[in-house]
C-alpha atoms as a PDB file:
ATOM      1  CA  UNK A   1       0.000   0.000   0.000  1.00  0.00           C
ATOM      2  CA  UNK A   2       1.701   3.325  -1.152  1.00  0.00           C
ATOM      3  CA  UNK A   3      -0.437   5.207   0.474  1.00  0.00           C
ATOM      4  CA  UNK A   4       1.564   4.232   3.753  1.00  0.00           C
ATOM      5  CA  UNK A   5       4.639   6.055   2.773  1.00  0.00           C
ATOM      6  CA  UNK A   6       2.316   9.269   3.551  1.00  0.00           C
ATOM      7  CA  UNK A   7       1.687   7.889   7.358  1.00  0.00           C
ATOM      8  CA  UNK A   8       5.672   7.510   7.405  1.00  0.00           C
ATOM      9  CA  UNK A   9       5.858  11.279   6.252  1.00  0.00           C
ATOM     10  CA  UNK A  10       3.268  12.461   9.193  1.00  0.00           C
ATOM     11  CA  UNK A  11       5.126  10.277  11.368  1.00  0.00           C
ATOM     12  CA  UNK A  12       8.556  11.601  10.775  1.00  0.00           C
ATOM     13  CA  UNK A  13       7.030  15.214  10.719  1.00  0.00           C
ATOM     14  CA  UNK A  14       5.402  15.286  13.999  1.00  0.00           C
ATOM     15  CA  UNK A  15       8.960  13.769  15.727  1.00  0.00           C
ATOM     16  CA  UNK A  16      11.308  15.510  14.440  1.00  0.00           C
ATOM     17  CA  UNK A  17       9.183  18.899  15.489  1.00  0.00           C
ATOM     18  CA  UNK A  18       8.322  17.304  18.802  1.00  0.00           C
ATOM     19  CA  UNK A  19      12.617  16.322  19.172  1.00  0.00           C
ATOM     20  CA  UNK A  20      13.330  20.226  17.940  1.00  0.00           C
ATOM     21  CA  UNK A  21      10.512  21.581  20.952  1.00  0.00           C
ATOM     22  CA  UNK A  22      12.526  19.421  23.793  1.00  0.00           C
ATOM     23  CA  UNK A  23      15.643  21.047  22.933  1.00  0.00           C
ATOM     24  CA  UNK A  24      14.917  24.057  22.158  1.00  0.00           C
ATOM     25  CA  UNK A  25      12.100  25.099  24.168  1.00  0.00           C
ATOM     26  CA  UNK A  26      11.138  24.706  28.257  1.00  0.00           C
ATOM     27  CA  UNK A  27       7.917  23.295  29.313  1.00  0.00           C
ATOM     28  CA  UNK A  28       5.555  26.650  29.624  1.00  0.00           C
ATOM     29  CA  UNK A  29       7.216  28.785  26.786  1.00  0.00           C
ATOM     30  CA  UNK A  30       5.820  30.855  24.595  1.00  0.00           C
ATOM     31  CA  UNK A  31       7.039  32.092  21.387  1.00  0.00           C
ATOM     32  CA  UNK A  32       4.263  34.334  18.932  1.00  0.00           C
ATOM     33  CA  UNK A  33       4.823  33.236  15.010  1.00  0.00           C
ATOM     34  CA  UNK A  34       1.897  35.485  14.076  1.00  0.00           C
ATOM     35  CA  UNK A  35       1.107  38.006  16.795  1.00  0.00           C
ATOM     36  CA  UNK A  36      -1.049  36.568  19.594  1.00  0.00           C
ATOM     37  CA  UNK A  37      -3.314  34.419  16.969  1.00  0.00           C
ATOM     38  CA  UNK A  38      -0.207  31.970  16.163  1.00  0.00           C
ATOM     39  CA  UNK A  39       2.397  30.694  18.850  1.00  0.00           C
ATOM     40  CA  UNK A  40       4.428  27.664  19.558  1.00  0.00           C
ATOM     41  CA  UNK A  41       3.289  27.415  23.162  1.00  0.00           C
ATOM     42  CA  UNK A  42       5.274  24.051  24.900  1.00  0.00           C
ATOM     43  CA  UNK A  43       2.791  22.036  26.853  1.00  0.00           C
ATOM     44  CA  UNK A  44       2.411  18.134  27.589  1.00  0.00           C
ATOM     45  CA  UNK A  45      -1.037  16.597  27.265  1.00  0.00           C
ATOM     46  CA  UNK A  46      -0.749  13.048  30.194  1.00  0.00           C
ATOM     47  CA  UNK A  47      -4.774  12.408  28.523  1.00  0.00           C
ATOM     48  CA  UNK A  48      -7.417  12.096  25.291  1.00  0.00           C
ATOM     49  CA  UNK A  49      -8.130  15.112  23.839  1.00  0.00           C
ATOM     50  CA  UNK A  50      -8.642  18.226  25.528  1.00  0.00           C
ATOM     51  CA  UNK A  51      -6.240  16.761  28.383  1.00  0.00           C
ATOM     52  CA  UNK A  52      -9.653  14.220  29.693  1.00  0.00           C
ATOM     53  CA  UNK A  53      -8.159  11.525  31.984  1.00  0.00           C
ATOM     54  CA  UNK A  54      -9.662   8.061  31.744  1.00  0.00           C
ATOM     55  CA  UNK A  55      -8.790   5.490  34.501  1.00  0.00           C
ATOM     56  CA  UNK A  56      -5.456   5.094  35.896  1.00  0.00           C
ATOM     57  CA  UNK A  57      -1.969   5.900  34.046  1.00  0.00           C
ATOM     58  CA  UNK A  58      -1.874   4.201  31.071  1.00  0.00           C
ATOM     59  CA  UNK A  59      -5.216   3.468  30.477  1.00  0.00           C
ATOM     60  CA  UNK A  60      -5.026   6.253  27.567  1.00  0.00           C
ATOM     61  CA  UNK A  61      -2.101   4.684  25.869  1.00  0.00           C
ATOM     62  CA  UNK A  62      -4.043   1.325  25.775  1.00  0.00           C
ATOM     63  CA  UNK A  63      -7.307   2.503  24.409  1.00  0.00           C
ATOM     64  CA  UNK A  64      -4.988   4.317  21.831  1.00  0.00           C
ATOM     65  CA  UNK A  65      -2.939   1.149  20.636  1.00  0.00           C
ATOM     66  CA  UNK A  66      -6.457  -0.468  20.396  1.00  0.00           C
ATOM     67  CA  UNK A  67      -7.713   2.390  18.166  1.00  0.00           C
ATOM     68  CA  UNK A  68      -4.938   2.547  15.989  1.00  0.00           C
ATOM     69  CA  UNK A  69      -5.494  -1.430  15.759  1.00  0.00           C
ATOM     70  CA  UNK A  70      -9.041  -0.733  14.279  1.00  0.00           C
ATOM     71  CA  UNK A  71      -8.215   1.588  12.097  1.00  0.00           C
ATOM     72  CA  UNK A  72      -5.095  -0.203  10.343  1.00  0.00           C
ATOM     73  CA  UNK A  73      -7.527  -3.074  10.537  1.00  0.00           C
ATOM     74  CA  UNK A  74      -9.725  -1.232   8.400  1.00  0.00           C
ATOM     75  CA  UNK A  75      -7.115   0.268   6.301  1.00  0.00           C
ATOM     76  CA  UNK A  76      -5.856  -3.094   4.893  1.00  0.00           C
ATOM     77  CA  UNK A  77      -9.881  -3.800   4.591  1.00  0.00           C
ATOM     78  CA  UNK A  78      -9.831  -0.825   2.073  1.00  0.00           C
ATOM     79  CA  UNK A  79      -6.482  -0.995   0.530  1.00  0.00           C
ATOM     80  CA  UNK A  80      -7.842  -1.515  -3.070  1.00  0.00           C
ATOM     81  CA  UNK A  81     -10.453   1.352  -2.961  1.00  0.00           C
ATOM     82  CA  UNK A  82     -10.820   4.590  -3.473  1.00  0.00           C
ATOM     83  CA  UNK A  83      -7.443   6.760  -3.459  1.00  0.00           C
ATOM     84  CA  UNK A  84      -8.705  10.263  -1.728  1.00  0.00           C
ATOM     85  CA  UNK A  85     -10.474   8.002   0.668  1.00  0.00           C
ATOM     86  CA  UNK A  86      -7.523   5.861   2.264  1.00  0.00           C
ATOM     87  CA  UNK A  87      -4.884   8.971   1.554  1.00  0.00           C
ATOM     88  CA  UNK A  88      -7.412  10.622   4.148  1.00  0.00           C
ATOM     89  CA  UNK A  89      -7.277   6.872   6.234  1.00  0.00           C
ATOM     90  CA  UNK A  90      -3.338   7.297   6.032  1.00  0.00           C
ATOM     91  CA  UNK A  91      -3.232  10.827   7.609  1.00  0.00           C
ATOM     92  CA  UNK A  92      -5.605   9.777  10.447  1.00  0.00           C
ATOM     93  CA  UNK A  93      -3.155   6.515  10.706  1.00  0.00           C
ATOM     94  CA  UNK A  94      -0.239   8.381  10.459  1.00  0.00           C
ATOM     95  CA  UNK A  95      -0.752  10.901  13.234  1.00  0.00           C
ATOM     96  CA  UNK A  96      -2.092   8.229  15.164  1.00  0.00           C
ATOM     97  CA  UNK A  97       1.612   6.490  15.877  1.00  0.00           C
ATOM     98  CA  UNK A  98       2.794  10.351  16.134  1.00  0.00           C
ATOM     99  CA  UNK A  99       0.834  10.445  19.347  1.00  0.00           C
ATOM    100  CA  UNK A 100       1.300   6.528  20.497  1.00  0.00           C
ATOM    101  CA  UNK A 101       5.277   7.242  20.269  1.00  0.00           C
ATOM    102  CA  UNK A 102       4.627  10.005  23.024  1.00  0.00           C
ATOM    103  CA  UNK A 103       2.532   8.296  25.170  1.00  0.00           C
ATOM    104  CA  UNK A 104       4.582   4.819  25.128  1.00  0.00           C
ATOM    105  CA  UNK A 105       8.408   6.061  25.398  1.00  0.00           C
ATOM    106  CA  UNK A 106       8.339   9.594  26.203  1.00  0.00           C
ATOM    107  CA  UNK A 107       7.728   8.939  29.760  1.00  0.00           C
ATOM    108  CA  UNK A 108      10.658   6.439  30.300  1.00  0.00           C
ATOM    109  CA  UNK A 109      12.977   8.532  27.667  1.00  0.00           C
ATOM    110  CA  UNK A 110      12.648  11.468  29.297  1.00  0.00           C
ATOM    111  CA  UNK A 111      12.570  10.032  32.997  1.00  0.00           C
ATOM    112  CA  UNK A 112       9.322  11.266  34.055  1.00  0.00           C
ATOM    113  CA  UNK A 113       7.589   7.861  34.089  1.00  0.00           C
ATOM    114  CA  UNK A 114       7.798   4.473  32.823  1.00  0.00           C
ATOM    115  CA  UNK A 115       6.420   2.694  29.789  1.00  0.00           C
ATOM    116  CA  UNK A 116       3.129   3.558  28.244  1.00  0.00           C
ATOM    117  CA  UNK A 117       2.815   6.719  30.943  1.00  0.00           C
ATOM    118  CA  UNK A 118       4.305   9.213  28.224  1.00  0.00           C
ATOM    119  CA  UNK A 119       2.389  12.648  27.874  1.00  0.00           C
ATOM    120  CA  UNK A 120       1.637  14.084  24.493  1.00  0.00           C
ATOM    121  CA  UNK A 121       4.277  16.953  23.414  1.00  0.00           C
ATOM    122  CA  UNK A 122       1.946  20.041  21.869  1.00  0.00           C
ATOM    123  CA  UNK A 123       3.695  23.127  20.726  1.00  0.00           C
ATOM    124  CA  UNK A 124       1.352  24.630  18.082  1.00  0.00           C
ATOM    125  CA  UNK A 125      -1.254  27.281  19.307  1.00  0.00           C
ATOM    126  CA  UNK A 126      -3.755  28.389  17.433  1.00  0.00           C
ATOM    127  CA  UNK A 127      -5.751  31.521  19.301  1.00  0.00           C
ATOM    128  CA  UNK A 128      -8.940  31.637  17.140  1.00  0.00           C
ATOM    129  CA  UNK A 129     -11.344  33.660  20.167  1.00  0.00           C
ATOM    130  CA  UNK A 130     -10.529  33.551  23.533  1.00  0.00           C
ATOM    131  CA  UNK A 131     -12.470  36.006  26.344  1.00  0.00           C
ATOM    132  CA  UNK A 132     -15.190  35.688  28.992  1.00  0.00           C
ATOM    133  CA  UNK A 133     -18.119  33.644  28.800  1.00  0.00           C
ATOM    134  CA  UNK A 134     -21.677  35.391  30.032  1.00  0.00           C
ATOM    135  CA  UNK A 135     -22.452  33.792  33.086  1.00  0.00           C
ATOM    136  CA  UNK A 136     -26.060  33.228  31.235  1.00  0.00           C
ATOM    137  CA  UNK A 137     -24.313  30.256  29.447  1.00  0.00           C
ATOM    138  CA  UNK A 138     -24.735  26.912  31.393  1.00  0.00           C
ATOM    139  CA  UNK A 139     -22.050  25.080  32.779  1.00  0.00           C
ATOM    140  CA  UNK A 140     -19.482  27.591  31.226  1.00  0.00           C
ATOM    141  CA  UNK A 141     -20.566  30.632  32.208  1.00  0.00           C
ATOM    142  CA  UNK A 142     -17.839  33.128  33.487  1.00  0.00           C
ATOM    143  CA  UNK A 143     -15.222  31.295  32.856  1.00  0.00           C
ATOM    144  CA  UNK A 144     -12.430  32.639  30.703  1.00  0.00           C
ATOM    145  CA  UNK A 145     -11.515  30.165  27.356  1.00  0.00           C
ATOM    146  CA  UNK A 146      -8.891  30.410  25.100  1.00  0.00           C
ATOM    147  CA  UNK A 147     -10.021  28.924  21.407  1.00  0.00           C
ATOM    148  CA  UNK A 148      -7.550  26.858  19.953  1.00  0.00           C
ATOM    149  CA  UNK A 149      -6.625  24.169  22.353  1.00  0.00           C
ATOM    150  CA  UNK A 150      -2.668  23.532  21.897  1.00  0.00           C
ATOM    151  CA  UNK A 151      -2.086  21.036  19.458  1.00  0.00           C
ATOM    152  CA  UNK A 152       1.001  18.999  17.591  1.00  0.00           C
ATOM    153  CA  UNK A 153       1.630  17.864  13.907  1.00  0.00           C
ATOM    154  CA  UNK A 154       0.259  14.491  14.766  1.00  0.00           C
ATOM    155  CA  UNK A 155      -3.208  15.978  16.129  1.00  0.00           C
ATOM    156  CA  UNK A 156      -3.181  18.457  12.674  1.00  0.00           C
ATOM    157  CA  UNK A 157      -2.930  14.845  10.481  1.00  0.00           C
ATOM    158  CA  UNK A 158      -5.920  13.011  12.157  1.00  0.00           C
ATOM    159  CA  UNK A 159      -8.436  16.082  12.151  1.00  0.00           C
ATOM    160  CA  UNK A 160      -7.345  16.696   8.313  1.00  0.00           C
ATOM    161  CA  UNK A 161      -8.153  12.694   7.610  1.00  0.00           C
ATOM    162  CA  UNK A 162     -11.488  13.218   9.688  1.00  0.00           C
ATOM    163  CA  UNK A 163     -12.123  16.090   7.528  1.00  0.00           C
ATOM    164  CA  UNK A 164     -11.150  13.667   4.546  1.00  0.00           C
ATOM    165  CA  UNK A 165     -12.972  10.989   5.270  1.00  0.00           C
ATOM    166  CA  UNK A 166     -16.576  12.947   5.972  1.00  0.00           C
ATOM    167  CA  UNK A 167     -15.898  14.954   2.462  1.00  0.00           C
ATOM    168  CA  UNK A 168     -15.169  11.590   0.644  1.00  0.00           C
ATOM    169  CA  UNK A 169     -17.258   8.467   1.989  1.00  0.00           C
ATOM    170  CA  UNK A 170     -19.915   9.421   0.277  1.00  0.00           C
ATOM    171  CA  UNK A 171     -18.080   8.557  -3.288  1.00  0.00           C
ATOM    172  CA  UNK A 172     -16.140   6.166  -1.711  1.00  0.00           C
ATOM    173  CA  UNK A 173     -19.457   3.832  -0.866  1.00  0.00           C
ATOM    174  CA  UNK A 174     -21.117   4.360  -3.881  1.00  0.00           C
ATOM    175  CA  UNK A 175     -17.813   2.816  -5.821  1.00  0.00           C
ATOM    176  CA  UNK A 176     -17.981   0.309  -3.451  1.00  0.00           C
ATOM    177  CA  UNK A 177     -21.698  -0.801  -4.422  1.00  0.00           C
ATOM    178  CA  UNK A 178     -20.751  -0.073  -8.267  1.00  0.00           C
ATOM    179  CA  UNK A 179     -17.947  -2.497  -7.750  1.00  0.00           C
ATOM    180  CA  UNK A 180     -20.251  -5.183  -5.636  1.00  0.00           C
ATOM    181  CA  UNK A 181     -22.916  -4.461  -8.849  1.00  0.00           C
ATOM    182  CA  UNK A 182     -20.310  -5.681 -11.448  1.00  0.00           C
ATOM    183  CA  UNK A 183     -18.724  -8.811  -9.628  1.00  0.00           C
ATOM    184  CA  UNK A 184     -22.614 -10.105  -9.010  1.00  0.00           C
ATOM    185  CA  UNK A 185     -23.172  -9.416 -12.777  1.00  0.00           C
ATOM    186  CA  UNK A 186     -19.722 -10.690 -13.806  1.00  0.00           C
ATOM    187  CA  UNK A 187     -20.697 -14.281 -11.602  1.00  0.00           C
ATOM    188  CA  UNK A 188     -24.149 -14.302 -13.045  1.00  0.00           C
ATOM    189  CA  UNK A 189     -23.341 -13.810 -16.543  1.00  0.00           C
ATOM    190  CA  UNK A 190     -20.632 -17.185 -16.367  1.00  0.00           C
ATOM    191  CA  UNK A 191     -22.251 -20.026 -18.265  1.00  0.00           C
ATOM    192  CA  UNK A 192     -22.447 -23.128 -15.893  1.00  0.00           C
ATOM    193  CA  UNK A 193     -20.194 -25.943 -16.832  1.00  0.00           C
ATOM    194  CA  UNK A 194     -21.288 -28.023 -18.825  1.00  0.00           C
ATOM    195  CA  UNK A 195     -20.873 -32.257 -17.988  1.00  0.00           C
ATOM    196  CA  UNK A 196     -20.896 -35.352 -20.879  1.00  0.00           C
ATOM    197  CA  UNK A 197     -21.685 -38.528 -19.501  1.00  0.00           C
ATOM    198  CA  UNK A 198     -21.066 -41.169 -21.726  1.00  0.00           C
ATOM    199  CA  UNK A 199     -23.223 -43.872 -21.678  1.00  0.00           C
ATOM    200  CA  UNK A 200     -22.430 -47.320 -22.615  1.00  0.00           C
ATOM    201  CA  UNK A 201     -24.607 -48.558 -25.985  1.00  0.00           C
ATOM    202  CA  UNK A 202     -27.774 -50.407 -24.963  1.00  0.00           C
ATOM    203  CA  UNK A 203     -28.155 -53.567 -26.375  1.00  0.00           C
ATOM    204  CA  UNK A 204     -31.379 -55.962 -26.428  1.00  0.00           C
ATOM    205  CA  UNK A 205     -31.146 -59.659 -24.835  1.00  0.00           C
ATOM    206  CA  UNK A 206     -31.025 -61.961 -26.333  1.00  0.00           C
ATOM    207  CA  UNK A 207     -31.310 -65.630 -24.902  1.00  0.00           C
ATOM    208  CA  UNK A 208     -28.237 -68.369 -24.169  1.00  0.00           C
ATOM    209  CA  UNK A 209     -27.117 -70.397 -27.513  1.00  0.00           C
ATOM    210  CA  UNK A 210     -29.363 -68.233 -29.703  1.00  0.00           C
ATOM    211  CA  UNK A 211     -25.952 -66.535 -31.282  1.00  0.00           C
ATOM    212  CA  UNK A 212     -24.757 -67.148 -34.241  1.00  0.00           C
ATOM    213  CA  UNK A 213     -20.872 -66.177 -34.909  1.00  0.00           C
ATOM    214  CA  UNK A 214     -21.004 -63.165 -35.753  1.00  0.00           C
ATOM    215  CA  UNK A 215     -23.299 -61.929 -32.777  1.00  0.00           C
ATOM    216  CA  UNK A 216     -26.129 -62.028 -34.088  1.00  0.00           C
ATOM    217  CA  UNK A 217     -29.368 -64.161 -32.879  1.00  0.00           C
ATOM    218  CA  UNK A 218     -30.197 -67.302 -35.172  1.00  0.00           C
ATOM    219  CA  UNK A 219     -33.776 -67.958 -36.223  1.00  0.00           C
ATOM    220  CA  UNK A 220     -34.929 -71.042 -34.364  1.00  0.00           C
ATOM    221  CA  UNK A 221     -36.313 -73.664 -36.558  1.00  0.00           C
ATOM    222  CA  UNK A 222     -39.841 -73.434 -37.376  1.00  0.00           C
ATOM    223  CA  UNK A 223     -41.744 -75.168 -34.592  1.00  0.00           C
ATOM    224  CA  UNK A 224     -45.351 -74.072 -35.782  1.00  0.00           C
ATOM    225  CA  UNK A 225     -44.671 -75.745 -38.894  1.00  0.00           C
ATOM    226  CA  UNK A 226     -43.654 -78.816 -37.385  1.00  0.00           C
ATOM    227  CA  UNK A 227     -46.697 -79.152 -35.295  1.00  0.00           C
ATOM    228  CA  UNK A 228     -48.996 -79.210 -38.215  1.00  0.00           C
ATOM    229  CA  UNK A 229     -48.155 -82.945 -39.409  1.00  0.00           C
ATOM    230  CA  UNK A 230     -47.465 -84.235 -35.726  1.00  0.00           C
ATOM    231  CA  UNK A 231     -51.107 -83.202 -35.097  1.00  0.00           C
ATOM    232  CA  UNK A 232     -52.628 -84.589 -38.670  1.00  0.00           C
ATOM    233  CA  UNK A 233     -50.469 -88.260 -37.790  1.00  0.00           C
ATOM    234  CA  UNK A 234     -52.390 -87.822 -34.354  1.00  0.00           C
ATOM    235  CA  UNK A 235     -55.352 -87.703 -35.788  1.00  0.00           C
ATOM    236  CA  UNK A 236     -55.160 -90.610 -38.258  1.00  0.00           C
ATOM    237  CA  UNK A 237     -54.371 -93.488 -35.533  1.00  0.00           C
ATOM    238  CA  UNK A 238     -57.233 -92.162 -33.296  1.00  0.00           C
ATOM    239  CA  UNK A 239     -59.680 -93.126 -36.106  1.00  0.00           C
ATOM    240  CA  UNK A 240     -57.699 -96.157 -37.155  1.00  0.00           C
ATOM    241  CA  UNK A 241     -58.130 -97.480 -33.406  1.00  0.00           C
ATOM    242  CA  UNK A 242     -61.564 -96.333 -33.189  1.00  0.00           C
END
């Protein structure tokens, strides 16, 4: 599948920016790109998205390997389909790894934890509002948000395959029947084989000793006629007698 050399690109992408951040940046840093709209902000996310924690440590990193599991599961199910659809499949796959990389050995590489208690590196911070919520608004009201939560190159990869796959499944399930339509015709339209069973020449029987030599029955002798004088002799000594 070529398609996988993009997941290696996103892959490569998100670690060597993630590598650059550790050694160039401190945990809490700020840097603006683009005013106060675009910054490479350094933070480490220990849960899911939006920094949600789900059981104890290392319960994220397992429900992420088993994700990824489904969806290269489902990858190699559509490997022969259509292009935009698993190039949008890769990306999600791709930045997928990005993120299990962090949460599986950046704990124990960079001596904060052990094995599958990595946090997520995100450095790219995208301010699109941020302010103070009326205090009409349920749940949220009064506090103070800042719109874009921090994200990485890996987290950029899988919302851009989302994004794919909702703009493309429609096409890519309507090939899918198309192709389903034309393997049903292609089976229906095969002629059945055909099978010749020869059958040995049926031949009349004929009795015992009735053969002559070339294999064919004899007439037996005339018995009718015979009868006639045997029954005429008969007759003559019953009226000789009488």
């Amino acid at each position: 599948m070529r398609v996988l050399w993009l997941s290696g690109l996103v892959v490569v992408l998100d670690q060597l920016t993630k590598a650059a951040v550790l050694e160039y940046m401190y945990r809490g840093q700020s840097i603006p790109i683009v005013g106060d709209w675009l910054k490479f902000t350094f933070t480490e996310n220990p849960g899911m998205a939006f920094g949600i924690q789900v059981g104890p440590k290392g319960t994220v990193t397992v429900l992420a390997l088993l994700a990824m599991g489904l969806v290269a599961y489902y990858f190699y199910h559509v490997r022969h389909s259509y292009l935009p659809y698993r190039l949008s499949l890769a990306f999600i796959f791709g930045g997928a790894i990005g993120n299990i990389i962090d949460r599986v050995f950046y704990g124990s590489l960079l001596g904060y934890g052990e094995l599958f208690q990595g946090k997520v590196v995100d450095f790219i911070h995208v301010s699109v509002w941020k302010g103070w919520i009326p205090e009409a608004v349920p749940v949220y009201g009064g506090a103070y948000i800042d719109l874009f939560p921090i994200w990485n190159v890996a987290d950029m990869a899988i919302v851009g395959g989302v994004i794919g796959v909702l703009t493309f499944h429609h096409t890519f399930h309507e090939r899918e029947r198309l192709r389903l339509r034309r393997a049903s015709m292609r089976i229906a339209s095969v002629e059945p084989a055909r099978v010749d069973f020869a059958l040995p020449p049926l031949r009349a029987h004929v009795p015992h000793g009735l053969h002559n030599g070339n294999g064919t029955s004899t007439s037996s002798p005339n018995r009718s006629s015979e009868s006639v004088p045997e029954m005429a002799d008969a007759s003559d000594r019953t009226s000789a007698t009488a």
